[in-house]
Protein backbone atom coordinates (compact mmCIF):
# COMPACT_ATOMS: atom_id res chain seq x y z
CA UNK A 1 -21.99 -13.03 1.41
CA UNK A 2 -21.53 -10.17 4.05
CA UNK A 3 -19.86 -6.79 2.68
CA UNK A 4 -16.10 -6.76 4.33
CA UNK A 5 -15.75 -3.74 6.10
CA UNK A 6 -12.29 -2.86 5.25
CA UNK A 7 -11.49 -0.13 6.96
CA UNK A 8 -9.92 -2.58 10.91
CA UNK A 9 -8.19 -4.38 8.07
CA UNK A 10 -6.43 -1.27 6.24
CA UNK A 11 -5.61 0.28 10.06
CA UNK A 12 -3.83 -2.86 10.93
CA UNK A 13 -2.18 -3.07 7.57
CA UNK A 14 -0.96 0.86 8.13
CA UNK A 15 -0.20 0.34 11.86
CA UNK A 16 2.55 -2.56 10.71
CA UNK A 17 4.04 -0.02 8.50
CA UNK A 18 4.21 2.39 11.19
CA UNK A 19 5.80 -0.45 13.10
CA UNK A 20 8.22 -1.21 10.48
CA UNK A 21 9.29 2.04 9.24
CA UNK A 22 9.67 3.39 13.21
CA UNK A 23 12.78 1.06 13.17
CA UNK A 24 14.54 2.38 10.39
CA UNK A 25 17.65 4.37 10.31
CA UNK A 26 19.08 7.19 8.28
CA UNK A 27 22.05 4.46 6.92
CA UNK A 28 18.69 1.60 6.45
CA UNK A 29 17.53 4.76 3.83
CA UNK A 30 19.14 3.44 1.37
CA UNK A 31 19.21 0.24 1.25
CA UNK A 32 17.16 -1.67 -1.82
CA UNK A 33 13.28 -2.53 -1.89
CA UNK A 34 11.61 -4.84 -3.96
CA UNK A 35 10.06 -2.56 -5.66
CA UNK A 36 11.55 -2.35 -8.89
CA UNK A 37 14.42 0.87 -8.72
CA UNK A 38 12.98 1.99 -5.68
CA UNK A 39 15.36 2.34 -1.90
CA UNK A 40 13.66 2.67 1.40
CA UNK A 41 13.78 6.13 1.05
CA UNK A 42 11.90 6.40 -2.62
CA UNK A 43 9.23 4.08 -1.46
CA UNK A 44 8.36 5.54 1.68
CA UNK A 45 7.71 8.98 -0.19
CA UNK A 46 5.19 6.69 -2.70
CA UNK A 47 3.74 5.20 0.76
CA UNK A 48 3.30 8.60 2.33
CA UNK A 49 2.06 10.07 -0.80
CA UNK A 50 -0.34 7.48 -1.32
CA UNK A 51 -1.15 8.28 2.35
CA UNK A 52 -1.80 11.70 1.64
CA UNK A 53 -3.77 11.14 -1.72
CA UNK A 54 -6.54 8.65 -0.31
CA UNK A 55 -7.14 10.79 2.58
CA UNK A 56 -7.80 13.77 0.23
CA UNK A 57 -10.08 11.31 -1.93
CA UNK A 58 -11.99 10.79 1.07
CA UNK A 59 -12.98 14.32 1.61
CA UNK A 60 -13.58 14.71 -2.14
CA UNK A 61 -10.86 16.17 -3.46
CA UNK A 62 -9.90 15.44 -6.59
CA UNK A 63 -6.63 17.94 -7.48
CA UNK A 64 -4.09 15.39 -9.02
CA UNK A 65 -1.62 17.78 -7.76
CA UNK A 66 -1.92 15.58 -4.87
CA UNK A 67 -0.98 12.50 -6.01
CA UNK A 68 2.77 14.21 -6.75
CA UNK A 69 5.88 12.34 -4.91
CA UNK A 70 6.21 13.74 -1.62
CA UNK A 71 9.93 15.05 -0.28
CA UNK A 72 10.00 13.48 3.29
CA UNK A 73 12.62 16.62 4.39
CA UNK A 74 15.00 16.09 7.47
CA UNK A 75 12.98 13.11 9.02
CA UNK A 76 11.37 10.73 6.64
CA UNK A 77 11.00 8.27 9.16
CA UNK A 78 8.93 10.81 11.42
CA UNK A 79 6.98 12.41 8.03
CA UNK A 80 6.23 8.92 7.16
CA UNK A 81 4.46 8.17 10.61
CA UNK A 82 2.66 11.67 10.26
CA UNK A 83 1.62 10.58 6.28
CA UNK A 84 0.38 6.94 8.22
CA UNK A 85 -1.74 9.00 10.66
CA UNK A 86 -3.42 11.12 8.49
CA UNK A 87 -4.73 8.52 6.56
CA UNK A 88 -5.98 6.70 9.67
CA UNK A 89 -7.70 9.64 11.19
CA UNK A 90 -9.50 10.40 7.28
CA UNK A 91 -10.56 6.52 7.29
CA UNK A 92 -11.86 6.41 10.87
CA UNK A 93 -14.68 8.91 9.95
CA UNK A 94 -17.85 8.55 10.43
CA UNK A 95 -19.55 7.39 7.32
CA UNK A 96 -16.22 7.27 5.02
CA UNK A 97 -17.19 4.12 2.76
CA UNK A 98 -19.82 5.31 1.58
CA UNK A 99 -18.66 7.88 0.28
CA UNK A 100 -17.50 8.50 -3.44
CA UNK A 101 -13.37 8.38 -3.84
CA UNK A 102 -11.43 10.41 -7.03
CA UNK A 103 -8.55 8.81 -7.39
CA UNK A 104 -6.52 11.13 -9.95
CA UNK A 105 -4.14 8.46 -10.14
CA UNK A 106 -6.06 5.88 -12.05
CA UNK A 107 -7.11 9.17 -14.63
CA UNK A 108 -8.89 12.42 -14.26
CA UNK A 109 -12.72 11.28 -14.05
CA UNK A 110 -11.89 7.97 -12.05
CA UNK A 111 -14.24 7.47 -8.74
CA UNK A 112 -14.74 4.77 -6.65
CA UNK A 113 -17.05 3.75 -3.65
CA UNK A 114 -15.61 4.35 -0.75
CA UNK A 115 -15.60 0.79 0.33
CA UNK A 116 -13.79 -0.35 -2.86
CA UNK A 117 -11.11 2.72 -2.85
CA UNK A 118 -10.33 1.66 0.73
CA UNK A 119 -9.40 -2.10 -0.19
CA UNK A 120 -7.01 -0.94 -2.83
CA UNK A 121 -5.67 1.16 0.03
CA UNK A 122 -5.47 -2.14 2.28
CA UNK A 123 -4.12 -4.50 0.02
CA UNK A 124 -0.87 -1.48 -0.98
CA UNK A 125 -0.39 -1.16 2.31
CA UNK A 126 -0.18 -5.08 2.97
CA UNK A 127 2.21 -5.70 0.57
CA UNK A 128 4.57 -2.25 1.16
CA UNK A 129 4.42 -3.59 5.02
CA UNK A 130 6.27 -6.20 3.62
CA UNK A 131 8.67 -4.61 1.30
CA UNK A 132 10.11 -2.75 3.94
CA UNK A 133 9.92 -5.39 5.79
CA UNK A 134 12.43 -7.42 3.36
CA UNK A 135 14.31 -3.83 2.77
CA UNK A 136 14.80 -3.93 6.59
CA UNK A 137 16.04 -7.40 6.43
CA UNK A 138 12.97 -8.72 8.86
CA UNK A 139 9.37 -10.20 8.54
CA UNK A 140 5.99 -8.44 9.17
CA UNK A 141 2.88 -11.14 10.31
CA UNK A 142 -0.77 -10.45 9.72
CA UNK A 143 -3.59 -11.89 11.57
CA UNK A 144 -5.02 -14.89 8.97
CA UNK A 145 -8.58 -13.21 8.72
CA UNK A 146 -7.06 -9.81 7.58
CA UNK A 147 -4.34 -12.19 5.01
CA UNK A 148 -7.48 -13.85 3.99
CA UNK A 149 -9.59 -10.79 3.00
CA UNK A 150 -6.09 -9.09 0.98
CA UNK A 151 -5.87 -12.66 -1.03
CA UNK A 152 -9.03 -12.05 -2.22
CA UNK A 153 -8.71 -8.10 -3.62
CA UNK A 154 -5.17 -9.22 -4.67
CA UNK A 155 -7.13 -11.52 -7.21
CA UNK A 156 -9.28 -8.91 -8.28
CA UNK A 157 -5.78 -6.97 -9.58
CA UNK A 158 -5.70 -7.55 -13.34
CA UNK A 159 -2.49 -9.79 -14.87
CA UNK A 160 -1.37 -10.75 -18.20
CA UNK A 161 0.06 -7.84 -20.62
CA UNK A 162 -1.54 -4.82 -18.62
CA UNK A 163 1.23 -5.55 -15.70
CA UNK A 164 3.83 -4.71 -18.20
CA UNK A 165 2.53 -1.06 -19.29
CA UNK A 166 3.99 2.24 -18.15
CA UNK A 167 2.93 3.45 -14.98
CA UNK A 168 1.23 -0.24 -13.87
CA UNK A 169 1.02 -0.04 -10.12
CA UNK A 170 2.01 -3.76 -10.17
CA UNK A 171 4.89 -5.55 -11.53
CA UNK A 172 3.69 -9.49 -13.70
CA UNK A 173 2.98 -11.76 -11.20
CA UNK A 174 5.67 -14.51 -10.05
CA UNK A 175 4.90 -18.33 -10.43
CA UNK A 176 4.65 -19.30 -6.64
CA UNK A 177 3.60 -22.55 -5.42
CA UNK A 178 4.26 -22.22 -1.30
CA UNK A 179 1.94 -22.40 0.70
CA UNK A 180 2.27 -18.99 2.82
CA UNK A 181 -0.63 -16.99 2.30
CA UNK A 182 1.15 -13.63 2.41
CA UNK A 183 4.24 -15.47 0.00
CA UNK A 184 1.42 -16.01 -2.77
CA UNK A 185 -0.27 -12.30 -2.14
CA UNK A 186 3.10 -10.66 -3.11
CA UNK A 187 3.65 -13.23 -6.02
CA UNK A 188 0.83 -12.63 -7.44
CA UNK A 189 1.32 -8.48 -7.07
CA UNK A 190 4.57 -9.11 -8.58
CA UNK A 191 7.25 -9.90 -5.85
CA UNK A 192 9.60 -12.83 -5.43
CA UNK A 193 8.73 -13.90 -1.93
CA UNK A 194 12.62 -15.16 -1.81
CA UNK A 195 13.70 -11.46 -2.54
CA UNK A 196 16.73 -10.48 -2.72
CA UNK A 197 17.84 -13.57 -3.59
């Protein structure tokens, strides 16, 4: 089975955030998300942080200090984009997955191939595409190979009693039976595809 190479998938992923979020007013700030207490505002500081973190683990660094929420100052919106870019510019260097990620986040001595740190990168920034998508109050489409390749490291994501610990980066999954690819990948990560209602 060929290797994926993730990196076209997580810049199209990242581009349709850029998308997104470039349409977003101060008032659409704080509006709900679906993620759990989060508005806009609170989870594009997670995004951009997130943003910020991988880029670092892709150089190396390891400081956990880096990992800490982001404030997005006068323009969120236009931090956000910068956040989106940096990330994109770390990724699109020349021999970046094979490199060694530490990601503070998932504890102090955790590393990861480069490859594998960059699909968890992809398949958060598939599914935060669409929660501001649904915090916006619109829809976000993915080409079916790149929907195809996030189903499968969305089943790699652990369920059962670890979803409900502290800190989880993903809520229990939601029984789903549609049949929209991108319906089930946010199910199973832990959002009702019919959010808000």
């Amino acid at each position: 089975m060929p290797t994926i190479n993730y990196i076209p998938l997580d810049a199209e992923a990242v581009q349709a955030s850029i998308g997104l979020v470039s349409t977003a007013t101060t008032a659409d700030l704080a509006k709900p998300t679906p993620c759990r207490a989060w508005t806009l505002y609170g989870l594009l500081a997670h995004m951009a942080t997130q943003h910020y973190g991988f880029a670092a683990a892709s150089r190396g660094e390891s400081d956990p200090a880096i990992w800490k929420v982001r404030d997005l100052g006068d323009d969120p919106v236009k931090a956000y984009v910068e956040s989106a870019e940096h990330v994109l510019h770390a990724f699109a260097q020349p021999g970046v997955a094979e490199r060694t990620f530490p990601l503070a986040e998932f504890g102090p001595d955790a590393v990861f191939p480069g490859a594998q740190a960059i699909s968890f990168h992809f398949i958060d920034y598939v599914v935060h595409s669409w929660d501001v998508a649904k915090s916006l109050g619109t829809t976000v489409t993915f080409a079916p190979a790149t929907l195809e390749a996030a189903q499968e490291v969305a089943q790699v994501v652990p369920t059962g009693e670890v979803r409900r610990t502290p800190g989880t980066p993903f809520a229990p999954d939601v029984p789903w039976s549609g049949e929209d690819t991108l319906d089930r990948i946010v199910a199973h990560l832990g959002r009702n595809p019919t959010w808000p209602n």
